[in-house]
PDB file of N, CA and C in Angstrom:
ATOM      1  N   UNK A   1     -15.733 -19.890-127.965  1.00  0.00           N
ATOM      2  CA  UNK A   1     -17.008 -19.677-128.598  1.00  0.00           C
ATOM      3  C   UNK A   1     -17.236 -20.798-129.612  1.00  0.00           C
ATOM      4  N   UNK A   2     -18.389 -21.590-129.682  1.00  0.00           N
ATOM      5  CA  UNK A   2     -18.889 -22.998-130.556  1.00  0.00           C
ATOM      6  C   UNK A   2     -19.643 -21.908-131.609  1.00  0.00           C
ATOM      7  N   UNK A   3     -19.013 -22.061-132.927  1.00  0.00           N
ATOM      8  CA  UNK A   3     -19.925 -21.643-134.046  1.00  0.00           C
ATOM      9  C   UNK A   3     -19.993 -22.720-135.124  1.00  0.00           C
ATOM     10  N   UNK A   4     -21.168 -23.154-136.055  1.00  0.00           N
ATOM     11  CA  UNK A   4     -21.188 -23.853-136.720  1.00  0.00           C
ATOM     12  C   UNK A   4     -20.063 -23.848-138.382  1.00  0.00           C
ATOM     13  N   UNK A   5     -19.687 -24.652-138.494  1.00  0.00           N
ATOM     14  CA  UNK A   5     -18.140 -24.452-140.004  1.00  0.00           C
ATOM     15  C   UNK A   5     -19.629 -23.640-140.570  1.00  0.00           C
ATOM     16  N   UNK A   6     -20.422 -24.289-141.109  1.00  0.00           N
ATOM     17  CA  UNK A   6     -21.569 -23.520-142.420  1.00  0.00           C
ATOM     18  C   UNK A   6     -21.886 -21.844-141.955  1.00  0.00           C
ATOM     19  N   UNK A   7     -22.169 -21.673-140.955  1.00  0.00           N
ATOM     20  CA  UNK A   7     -22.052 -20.305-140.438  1.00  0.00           C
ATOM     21  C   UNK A   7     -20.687 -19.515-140.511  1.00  0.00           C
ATOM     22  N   UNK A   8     -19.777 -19.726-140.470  1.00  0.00           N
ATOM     23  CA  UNK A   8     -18.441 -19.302-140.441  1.00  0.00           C
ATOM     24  C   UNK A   8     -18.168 -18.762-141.904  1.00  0.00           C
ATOM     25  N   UNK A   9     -18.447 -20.037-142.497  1.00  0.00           N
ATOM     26  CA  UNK A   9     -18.480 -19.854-143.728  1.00  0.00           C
ATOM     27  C   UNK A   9     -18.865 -18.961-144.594  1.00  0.00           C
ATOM     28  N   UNK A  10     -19.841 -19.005-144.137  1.00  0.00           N
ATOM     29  CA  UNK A  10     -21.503 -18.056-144.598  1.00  0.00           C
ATOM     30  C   UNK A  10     -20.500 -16.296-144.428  1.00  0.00           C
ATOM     31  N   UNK A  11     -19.997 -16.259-143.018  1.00  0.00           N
ATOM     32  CA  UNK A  11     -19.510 -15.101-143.014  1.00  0.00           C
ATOM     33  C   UNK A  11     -18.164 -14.717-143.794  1.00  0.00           C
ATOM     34  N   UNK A  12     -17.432 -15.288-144.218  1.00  0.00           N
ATOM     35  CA  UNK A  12     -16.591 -15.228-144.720  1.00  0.00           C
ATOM     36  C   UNK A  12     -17.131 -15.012-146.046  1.00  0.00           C
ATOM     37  N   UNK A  13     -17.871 -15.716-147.055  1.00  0.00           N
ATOM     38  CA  UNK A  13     -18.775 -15.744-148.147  1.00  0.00           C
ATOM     39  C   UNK A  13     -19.142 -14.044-148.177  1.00  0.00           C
ATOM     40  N   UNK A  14     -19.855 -13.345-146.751  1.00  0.00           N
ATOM     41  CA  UNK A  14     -20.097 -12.088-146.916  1.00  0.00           C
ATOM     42  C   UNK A  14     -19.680 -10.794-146.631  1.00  0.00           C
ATOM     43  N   UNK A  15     -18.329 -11.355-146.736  1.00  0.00           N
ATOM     44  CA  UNK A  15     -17.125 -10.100-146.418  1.00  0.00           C
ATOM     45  C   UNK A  15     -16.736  -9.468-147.731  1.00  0.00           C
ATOM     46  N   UNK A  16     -17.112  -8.164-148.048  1.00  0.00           N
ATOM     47  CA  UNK A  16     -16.580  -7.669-149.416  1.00  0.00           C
ATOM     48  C   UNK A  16     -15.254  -7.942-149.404  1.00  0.00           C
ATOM     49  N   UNK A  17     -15.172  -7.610-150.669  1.00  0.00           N
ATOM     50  CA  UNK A  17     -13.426  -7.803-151.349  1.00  0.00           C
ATOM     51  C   UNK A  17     -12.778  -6.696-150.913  1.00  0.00           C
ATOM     52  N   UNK A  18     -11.393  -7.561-150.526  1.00  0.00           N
ATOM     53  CA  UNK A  18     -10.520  -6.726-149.877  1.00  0.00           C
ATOM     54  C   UNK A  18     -10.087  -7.261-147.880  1.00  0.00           C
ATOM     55  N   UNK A  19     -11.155  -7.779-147.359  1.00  0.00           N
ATOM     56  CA  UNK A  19     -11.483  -8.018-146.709  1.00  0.00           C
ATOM     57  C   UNK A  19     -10.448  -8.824-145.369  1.00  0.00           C
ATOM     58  N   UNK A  20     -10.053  -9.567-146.208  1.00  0.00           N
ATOM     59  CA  UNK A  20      -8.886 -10.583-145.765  1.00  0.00           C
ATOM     60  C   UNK A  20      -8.162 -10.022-145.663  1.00  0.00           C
ATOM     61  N   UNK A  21      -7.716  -9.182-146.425  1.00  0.00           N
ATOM     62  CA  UNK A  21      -6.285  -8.045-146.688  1.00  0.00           C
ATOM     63  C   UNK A  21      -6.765  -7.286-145.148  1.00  0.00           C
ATOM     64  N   UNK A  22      -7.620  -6.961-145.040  1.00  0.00           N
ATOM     65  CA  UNK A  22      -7.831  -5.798-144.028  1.00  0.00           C
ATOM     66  C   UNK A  22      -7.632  -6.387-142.512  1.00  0.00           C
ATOM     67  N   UNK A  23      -8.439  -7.435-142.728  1.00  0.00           N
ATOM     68  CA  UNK A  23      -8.250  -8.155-141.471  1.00  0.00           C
ATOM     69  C   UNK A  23      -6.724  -8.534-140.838  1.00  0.00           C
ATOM     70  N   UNK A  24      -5.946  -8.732-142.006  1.00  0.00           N
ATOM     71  CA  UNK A  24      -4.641  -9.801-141.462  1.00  0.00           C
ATOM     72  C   UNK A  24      -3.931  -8.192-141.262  1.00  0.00           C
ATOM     73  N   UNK A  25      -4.428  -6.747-141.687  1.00  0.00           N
ATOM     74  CA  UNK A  25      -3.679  -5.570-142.042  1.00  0.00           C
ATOM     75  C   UNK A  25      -3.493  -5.143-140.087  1.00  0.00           C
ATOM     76  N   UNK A  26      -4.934  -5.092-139.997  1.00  0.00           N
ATOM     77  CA  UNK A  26      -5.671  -4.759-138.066  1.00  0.00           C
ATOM     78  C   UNK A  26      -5.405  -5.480-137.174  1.00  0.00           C
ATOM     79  N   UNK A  27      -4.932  -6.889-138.058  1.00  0.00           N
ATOM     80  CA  UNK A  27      -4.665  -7.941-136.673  1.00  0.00           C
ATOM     81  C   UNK A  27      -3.133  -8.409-136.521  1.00  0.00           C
ATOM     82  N   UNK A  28      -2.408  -7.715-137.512  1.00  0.00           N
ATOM     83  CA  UNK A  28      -0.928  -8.343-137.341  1.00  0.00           C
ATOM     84  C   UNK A  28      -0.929  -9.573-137.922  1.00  0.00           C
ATOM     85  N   UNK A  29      -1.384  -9.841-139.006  1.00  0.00           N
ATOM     86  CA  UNK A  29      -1.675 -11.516-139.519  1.00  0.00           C
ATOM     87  C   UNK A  29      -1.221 -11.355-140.819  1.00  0.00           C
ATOM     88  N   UNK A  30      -0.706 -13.136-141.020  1.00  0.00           N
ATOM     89  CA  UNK A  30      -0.791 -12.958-142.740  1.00  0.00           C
ATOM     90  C   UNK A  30      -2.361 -13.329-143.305  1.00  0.00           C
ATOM     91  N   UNK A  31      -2.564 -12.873-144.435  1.00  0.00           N
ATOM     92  CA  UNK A  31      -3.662 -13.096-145.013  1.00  0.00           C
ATOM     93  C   UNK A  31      -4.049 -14.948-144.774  1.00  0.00           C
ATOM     94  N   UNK A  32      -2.905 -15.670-145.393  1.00  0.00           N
ATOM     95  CA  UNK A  32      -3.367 -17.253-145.627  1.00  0.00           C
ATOM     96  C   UNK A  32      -3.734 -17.195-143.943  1.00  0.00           C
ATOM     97  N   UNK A  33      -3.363 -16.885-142.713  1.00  0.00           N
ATOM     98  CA  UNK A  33      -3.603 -17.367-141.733  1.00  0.00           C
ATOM     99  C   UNK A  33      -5.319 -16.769-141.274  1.00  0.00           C
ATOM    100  N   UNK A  34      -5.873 -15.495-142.027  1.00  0.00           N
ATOM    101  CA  UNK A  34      -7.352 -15.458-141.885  1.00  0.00           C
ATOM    102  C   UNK A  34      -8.175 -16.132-142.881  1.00  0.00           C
ATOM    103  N   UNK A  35      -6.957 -16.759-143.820  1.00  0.00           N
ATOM    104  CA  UNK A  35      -8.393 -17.587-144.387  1.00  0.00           C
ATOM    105  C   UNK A  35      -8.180 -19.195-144.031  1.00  0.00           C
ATOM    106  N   UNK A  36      -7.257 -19.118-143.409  1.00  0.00           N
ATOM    107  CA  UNK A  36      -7.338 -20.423-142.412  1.00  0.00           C
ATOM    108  C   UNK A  36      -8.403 -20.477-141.341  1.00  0.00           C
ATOM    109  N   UNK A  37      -8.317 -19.185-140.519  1.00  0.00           N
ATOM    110  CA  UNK A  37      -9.691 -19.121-139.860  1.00  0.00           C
ATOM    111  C   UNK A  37     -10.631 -19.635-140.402  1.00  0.00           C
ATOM    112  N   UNK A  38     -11.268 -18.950-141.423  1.00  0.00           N
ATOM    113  CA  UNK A  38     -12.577 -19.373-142.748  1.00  0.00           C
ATOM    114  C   UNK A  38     -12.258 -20.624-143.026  1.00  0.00           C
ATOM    115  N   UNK A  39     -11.404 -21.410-142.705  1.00  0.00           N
ATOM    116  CA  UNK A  39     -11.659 -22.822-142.963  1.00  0.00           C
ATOM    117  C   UNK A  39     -10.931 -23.632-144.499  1.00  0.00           C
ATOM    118  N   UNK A  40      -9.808 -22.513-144.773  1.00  0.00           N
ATOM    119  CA  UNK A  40      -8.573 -22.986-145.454  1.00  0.00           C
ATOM    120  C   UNK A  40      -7.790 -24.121-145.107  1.00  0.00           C
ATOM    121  N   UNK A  41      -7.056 -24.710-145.402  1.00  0.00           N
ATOM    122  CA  UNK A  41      -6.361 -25.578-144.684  1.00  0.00           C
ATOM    123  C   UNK A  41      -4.650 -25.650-145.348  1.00  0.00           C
ATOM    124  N   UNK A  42      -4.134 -24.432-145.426  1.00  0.00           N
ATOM    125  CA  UNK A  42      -2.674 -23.853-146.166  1.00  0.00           C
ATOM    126  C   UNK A  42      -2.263 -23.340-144.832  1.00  0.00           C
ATOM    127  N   UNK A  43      -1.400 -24.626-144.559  1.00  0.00           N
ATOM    128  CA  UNK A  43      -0.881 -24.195-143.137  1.00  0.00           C
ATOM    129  C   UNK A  43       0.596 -23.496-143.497  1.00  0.00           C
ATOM    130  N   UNK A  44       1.589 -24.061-144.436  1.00  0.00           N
ATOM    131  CA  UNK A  44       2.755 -24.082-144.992  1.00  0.00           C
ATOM    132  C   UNK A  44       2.947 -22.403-144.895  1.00  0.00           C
ATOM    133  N   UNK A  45       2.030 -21.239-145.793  1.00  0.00           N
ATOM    134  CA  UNK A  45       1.889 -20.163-145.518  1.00  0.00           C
ATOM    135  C   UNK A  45       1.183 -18.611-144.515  1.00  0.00           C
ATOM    136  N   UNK A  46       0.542 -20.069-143.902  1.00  0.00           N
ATOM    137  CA  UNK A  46      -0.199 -19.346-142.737  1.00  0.00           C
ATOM    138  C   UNK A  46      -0.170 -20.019-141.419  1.00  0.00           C
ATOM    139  N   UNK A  47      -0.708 -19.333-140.199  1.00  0.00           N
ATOM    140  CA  UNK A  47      -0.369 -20.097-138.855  1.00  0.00           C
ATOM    141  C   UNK A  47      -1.574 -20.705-138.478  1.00  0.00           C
ATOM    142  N   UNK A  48      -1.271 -22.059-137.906  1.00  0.00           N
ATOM    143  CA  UNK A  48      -3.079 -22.238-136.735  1.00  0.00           C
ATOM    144  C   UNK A  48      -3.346 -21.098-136.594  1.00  0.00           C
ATOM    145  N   UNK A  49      -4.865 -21.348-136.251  1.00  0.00           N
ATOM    146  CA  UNK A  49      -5.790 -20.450-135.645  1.00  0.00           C
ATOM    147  C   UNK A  49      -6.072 -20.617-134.557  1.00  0.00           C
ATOM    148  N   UNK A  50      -6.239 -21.823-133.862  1.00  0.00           N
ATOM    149  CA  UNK A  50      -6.685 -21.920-132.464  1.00  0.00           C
ATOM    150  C   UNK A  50      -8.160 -22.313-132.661  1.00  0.00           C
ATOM    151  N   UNK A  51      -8.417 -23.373-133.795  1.00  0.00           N
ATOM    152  CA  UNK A  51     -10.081 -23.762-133.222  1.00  0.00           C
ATOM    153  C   UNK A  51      -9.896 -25.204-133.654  1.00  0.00           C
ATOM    154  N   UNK A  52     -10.699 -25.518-133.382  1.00  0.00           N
ATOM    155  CA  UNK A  52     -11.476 -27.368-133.343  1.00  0.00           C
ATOM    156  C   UNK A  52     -12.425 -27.533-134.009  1.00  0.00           C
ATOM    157  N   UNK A  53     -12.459 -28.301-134.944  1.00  0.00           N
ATOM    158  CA  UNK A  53     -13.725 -28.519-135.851  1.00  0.00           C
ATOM    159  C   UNK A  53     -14.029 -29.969-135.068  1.00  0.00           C
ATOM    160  N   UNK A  54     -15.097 -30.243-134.338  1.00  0.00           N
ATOM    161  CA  UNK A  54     -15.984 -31.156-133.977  1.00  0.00           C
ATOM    162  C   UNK A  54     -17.237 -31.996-134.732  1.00  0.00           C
ATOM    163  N   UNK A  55     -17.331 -32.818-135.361  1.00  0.00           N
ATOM    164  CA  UNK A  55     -17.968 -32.993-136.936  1.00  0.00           C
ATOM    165  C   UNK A  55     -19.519 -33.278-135.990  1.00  0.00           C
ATOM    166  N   UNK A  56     -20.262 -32.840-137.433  1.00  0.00           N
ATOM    167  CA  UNK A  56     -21.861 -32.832-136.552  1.00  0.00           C
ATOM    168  C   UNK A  56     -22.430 -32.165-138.193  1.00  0.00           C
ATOM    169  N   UNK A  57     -23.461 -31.587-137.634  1.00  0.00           N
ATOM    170  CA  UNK A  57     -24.542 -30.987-138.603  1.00  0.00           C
ATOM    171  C   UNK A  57     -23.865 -29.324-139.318  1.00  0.00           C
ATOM    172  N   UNK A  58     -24.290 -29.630-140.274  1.00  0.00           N
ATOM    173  CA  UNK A  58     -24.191 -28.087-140.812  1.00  0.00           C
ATOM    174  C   UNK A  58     -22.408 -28.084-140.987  1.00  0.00           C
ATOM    175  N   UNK A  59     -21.796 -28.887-141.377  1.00  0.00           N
ATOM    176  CA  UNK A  59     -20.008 -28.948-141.106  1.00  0.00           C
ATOM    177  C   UNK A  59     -19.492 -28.976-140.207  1.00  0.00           C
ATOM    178  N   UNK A  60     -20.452 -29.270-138.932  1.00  0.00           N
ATOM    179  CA  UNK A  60     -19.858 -29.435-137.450  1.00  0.00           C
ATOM    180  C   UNK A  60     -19.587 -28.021-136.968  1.00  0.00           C
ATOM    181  N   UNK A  61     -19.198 -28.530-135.538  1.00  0.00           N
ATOM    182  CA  UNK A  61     -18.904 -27.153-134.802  1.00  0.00           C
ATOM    183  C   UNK A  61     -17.423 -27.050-134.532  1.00  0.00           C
ATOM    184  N   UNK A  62     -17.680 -25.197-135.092  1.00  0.00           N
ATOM    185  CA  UNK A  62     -15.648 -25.256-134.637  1.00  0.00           C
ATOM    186  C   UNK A  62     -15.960 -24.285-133.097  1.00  0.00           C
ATOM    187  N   UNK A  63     -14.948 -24.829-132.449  1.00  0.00           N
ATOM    188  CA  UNK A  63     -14.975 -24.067-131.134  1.00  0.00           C
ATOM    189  C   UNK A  63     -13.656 -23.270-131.313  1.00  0.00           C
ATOM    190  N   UNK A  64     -13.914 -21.893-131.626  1.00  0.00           N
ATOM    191  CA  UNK A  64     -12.925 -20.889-131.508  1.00  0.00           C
ATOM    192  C   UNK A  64     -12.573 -20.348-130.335  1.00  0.00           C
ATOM    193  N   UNK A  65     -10.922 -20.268-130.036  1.00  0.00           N
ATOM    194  CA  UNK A  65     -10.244 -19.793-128.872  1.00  0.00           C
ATOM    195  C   UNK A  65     -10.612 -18.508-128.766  1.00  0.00           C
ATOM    196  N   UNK A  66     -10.110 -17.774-130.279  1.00  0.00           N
ATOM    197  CA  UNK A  66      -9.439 -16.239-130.125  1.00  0.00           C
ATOM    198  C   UNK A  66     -10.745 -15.981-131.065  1.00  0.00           C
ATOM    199  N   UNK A  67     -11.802 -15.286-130.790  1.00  0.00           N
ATOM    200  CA  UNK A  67     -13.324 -14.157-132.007  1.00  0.00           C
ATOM    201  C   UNK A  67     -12.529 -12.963-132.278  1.00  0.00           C
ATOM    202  N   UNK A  68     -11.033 -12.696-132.252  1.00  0.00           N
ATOM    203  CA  UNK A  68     -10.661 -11.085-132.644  1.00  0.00           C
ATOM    204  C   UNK A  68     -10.870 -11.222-134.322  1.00  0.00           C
ATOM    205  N   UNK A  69     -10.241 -12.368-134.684  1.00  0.00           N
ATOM    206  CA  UNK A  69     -10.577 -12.328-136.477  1.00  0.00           C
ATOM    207  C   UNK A  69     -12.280 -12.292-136.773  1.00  0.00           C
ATOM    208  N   UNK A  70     -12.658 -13.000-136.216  1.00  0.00           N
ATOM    209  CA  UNK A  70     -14.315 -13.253-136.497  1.00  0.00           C
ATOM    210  C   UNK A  70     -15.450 -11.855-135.877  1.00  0.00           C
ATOM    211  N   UNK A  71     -14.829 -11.176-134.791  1.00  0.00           N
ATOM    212  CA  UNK A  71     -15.531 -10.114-134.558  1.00  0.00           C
ATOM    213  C   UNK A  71     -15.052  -8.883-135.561  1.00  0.00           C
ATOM    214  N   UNK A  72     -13.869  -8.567-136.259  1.00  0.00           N
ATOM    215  CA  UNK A  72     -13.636  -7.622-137.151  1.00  0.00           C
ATOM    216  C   UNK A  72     -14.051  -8.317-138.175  1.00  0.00           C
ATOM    217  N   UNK A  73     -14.735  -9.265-138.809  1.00  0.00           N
ATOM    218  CA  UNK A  73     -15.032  -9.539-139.856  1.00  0.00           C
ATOM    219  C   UNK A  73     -16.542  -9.257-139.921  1.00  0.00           C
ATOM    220  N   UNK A  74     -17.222  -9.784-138.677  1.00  0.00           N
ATOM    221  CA  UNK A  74     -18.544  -8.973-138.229  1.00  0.00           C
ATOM    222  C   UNK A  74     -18.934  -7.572-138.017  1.00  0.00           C
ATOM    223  N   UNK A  75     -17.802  -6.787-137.998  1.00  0.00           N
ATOM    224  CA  UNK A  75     -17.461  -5.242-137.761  1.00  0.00           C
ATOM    225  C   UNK A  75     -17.862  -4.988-139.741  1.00  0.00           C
ATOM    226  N   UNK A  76     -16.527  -5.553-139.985  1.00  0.00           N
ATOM    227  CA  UNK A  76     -16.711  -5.009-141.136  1.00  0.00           C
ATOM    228  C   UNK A  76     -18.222  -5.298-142.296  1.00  0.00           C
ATOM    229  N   UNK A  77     -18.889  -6.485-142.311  1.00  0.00           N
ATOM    230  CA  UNK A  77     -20.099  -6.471-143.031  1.00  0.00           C
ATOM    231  C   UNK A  77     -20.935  -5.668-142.113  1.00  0.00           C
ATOM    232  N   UNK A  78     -21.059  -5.425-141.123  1.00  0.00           N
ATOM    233  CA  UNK A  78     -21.907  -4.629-140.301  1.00  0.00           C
ATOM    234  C   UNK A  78     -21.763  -2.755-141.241  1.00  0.00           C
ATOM    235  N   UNK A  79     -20.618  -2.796-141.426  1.00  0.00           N
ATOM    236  CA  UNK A  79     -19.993  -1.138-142.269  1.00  0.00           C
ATOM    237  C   UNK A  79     -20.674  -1.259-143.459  1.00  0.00           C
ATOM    238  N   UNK A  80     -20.258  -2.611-144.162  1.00  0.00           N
ATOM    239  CA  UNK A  80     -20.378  -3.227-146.009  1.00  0.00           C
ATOM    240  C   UNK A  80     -22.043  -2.664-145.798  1.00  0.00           C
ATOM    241  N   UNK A  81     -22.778  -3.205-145.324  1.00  0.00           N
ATOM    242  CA  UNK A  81     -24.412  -3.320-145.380  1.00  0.00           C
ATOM    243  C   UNK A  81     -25.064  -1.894-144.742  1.00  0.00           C
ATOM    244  N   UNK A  82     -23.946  -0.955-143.882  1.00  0.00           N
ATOM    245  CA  UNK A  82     -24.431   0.320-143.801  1.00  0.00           C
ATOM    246  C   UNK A  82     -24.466   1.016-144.686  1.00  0.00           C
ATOM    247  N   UNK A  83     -22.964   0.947-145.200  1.00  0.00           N
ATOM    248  CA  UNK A  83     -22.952   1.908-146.439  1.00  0.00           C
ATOM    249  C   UNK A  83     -23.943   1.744-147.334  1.00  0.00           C
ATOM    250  N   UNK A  84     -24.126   0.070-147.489  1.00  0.00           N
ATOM    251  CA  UNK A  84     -25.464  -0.079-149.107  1.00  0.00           C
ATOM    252  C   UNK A  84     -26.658   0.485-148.677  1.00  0.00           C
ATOM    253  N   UNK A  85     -27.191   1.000-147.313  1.00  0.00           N
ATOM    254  CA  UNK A  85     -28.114   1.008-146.876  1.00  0.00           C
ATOM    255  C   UNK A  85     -28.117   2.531-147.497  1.00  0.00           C
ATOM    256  N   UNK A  86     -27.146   3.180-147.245  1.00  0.00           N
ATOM    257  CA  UNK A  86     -26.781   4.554-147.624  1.00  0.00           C
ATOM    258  C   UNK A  86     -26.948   5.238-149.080  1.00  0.00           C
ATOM    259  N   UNK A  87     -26.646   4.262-150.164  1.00  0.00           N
ATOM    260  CA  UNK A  87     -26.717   5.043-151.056  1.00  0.00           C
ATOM    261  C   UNK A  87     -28.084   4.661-151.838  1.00  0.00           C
TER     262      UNK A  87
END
């Protein structure tokens, strides 16, 4: 999947706190390795991710192997923005 770094970003930017913790909790991950996803670059404590940053517009495009980190992160603001809708 080709998503733009500034978009990626953007989502990571709108993941409540806690977030990272949860993700690396659901996916068998360490934390530094989902915010390597988001475009960290602390490899020493975390693992590749499996994408390619291709330079271009908007921070270029990363072409991600594996969307399991990026679709539970979309899961979860999808919850974040129900609940606010809620109270």
């Amino acid at each position: 999947m080709n998503i733009t770094f500034r978009e990626l970003r953007q989502i990571k930017h709108s993941l409540p706190t806690g977030s990272v913790e949860r993700i690396a909790n659901e996916l068998n991950l360490k934390p530094q390795t989902v915010r390597n996803y988001f475009g960290a670059k602390k490899y020493v404590d975390g693992q590749f991710t499996g994408k390619h940053i291709q330079p271009g517009p908007n921070g270029g495009i990363v072409n991600l192997k594996d969307t399991s980190i990026l679709d539970l992160a979309r899961k979860i603001i999808s919850e974040s923005t129900t609940q606010v809708g809620l109270e």
